[in-house]
Protein backbone atom coordinates (compact mmCIF):
# COMPACT_ATOMS: atom_id res chain seq x y z
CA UNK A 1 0.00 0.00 0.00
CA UNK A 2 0.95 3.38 -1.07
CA UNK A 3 1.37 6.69 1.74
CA UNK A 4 -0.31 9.14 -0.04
CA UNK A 5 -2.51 9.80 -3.39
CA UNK A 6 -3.32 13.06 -4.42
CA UNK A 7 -6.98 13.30 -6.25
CA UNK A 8 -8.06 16.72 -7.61
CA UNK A 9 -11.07 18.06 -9.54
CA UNK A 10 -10.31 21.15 -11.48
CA UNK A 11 -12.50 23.45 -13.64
CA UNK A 12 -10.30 26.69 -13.98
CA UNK A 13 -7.30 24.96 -13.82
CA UNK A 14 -6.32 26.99 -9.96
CA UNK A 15 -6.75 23.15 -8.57
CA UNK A 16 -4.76 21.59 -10.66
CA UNK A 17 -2.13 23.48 -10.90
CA UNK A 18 -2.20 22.97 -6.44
CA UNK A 19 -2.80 19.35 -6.58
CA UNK A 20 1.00 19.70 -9.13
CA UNK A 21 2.57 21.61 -6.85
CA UNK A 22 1.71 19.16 -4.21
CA UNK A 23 2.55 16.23 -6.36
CA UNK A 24 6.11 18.12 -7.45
CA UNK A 25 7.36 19.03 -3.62
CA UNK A 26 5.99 15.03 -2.32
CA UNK A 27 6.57 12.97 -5.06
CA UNK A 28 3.29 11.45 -4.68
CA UNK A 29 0.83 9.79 -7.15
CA UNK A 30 -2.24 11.77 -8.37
CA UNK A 31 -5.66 10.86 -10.34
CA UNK A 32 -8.09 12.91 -11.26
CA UNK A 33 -11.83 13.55 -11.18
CA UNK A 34 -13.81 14.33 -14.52
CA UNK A 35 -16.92 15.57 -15.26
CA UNK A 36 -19.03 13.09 -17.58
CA UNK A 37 -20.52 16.31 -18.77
CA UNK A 38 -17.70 18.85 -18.65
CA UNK A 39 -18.89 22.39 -17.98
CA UNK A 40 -17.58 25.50 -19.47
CA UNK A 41 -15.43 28.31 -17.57
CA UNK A 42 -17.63 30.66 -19.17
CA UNK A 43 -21.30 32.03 -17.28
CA UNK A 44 -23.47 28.53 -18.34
CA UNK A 45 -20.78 26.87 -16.63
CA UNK A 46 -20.61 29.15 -13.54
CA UNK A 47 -24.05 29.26 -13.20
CA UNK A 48 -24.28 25.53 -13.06
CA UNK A 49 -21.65 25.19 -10.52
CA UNK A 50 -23.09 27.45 -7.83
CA UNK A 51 -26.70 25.85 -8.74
CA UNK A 52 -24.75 22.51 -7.89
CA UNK A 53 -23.24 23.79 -4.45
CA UNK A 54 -26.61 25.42 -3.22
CA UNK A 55 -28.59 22.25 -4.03
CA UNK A 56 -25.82 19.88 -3.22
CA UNK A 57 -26.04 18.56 -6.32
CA UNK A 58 -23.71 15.65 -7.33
CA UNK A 59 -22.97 15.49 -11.24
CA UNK A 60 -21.50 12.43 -12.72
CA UNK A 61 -17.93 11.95 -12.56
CA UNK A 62 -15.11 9.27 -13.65
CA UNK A 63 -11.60 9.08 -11.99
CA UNK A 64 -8.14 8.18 -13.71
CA UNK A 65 -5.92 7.57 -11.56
CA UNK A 66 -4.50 5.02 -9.14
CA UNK A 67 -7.09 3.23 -6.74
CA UNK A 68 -7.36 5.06 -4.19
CA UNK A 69 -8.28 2.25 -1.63
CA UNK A 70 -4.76 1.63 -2.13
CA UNK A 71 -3.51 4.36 -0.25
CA UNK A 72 -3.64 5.38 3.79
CA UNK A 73 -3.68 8.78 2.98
CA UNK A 74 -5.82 10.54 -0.35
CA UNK A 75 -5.64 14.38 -0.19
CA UNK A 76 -8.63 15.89 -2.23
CA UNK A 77 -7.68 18.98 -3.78
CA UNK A 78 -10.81 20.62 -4.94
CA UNK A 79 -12.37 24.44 -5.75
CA UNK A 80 -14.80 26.12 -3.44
CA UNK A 81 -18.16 26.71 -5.46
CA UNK A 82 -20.66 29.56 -3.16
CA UNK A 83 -19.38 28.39 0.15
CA UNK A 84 -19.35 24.57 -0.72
CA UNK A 85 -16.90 22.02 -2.04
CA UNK A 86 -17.00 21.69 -5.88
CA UNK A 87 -19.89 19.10 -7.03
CA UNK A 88 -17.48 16.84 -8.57
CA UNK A 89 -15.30 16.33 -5.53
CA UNK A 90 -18.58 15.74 -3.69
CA UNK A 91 -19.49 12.92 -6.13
CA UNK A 92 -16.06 11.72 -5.93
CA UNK A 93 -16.14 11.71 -1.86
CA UNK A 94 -19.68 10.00 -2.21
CA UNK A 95 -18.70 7.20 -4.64
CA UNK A 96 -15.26 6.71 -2.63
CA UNK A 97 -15.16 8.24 1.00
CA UNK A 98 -16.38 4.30 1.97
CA UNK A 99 -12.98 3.17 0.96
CA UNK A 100 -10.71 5.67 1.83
CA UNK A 101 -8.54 5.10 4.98
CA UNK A 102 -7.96 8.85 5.83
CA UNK A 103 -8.72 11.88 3.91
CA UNK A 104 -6.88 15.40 3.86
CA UNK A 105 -8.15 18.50 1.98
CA UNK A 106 -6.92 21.00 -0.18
CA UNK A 107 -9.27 23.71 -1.09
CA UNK A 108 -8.68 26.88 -3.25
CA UNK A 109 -11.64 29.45 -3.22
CA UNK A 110 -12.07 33.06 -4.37
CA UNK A 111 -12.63 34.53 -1.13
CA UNK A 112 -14.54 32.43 1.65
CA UNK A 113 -16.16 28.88 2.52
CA UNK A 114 -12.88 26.59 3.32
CA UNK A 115 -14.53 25.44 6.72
CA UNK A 116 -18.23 24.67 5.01
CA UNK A 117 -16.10 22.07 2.51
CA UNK A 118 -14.66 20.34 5.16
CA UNK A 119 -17.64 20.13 6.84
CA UNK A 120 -19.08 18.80 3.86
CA UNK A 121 -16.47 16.36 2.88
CA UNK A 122 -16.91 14.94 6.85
CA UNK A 123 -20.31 14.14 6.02
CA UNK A 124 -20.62 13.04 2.24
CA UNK A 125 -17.30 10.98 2.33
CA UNK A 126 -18.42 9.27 6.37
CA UNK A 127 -15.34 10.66 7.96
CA UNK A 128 -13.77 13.96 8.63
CA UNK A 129 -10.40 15.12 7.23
CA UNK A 130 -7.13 14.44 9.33
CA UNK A 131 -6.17 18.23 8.11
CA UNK A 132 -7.71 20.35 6.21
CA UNK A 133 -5.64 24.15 4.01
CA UNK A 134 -7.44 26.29 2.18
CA UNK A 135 -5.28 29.02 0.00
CA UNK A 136 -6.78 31.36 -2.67
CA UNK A 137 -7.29 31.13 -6.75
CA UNK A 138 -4.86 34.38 -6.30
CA UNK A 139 -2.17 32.90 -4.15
CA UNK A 140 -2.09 29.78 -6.62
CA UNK A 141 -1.80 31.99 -9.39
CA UNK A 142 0.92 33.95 -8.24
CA UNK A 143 2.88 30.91 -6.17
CA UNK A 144 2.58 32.48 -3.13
CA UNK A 145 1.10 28.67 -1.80
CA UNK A 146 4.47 26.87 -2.15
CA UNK A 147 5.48 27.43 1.72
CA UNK A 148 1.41 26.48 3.14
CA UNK A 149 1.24 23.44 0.60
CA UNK A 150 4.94 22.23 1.71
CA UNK A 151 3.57 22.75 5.48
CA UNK A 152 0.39 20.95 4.53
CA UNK A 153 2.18 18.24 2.81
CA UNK A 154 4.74 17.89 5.64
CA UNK A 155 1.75 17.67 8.23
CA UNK A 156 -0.18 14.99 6.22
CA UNK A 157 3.35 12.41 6.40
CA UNK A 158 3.88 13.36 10.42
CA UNK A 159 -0.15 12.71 11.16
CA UNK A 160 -0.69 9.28 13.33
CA UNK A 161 -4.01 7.26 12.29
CA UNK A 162 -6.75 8.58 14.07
CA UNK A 163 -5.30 11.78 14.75
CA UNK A 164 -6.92 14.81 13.48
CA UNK A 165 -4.48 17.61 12.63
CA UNK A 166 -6.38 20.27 11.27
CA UNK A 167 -6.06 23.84 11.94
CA UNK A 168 -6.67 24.82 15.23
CA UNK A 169 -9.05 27.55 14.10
CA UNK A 170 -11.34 24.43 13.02
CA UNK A 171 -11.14 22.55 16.22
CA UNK A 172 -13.63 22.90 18.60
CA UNK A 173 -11.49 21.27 21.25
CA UNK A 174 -9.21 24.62 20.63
């Protein structure tokens, strides 16, 4: 069994180019999440992605990439659509949260809802993240990340099974 796969969902590219930055500084494997009906980056497509966050809407996906059952540790890497994780991730956590052994999240997001998506991802996927980052569409952009992913990435090898690590600013035991 494999440490840790990376699996990201990306419709403006800001995720994948974080879920390569991760897989560059680690080393590890990645797969990704498609849309059986790909949206556009244009209004349709925005349109449809915030009608898919406020309904919770789940859209067909596939994933290429290495099982993930294979791995203790999958970090999801994944936009934030109005205050919710992207609809594919969620239909990727839903078909696969069952099988994963521990789950960490990477989120990007315009400007708020990183604690809603882990939230989410707790309940869709059956388990809550063992850490959880959220940086900005502007801080990917401009590589301003690199030190928080390297931290995040560093934090996800040191966590213990059944030891959450998130932020303390999530914790309510903080």
């Amino acid at each position: 069994m494999g440490s840790t796969l990376i699996v990201f969902y990306s419709l403006t590219g800001n995720s994948r180019r974080l879920g390569q930055l991760l897989a560059a500084q680690t080393g590890w494997p990645v797969g990704e999440v498609l849309e059986e009906r790909p949206r556009t980056a244009g209004a349709s497509g925005y349109l449809r992605c915030a009608v898919d966050s406020l309904f919770h809407r789940s859209p067909e996906v596939r994933y290429q990439g290495p099982e993930p059952s294979d791995f203790a540790n999958v970090v999801l890497v994944a936009p934030i659509w109005a205050g919710r994780i992207a609809g594919p991730m969620r239909s990727f956590a839903r078909a696969y949260g069952s099988r994963l052994q521990r789950i960490a999240l990477l989120t990007t997001m315009g400007g708020r809802g990183g604690s809603n998506a882990v939230a989410e991802i707790g309940r869709v996927a059956g388990r809550d993240p063992v850490l959880a980052e959220v940086v900005t569409a502007q801080e990917v952009q401009d590589g301003s990340c690199a030190q928080a992913v390297e931290a995040f990435a560093k934090a996800v090898e040191r966590s213990a099974p059944g030891e959450p690590v998130r932020p303390a600013v999530w914790s309510p035991a903080s």
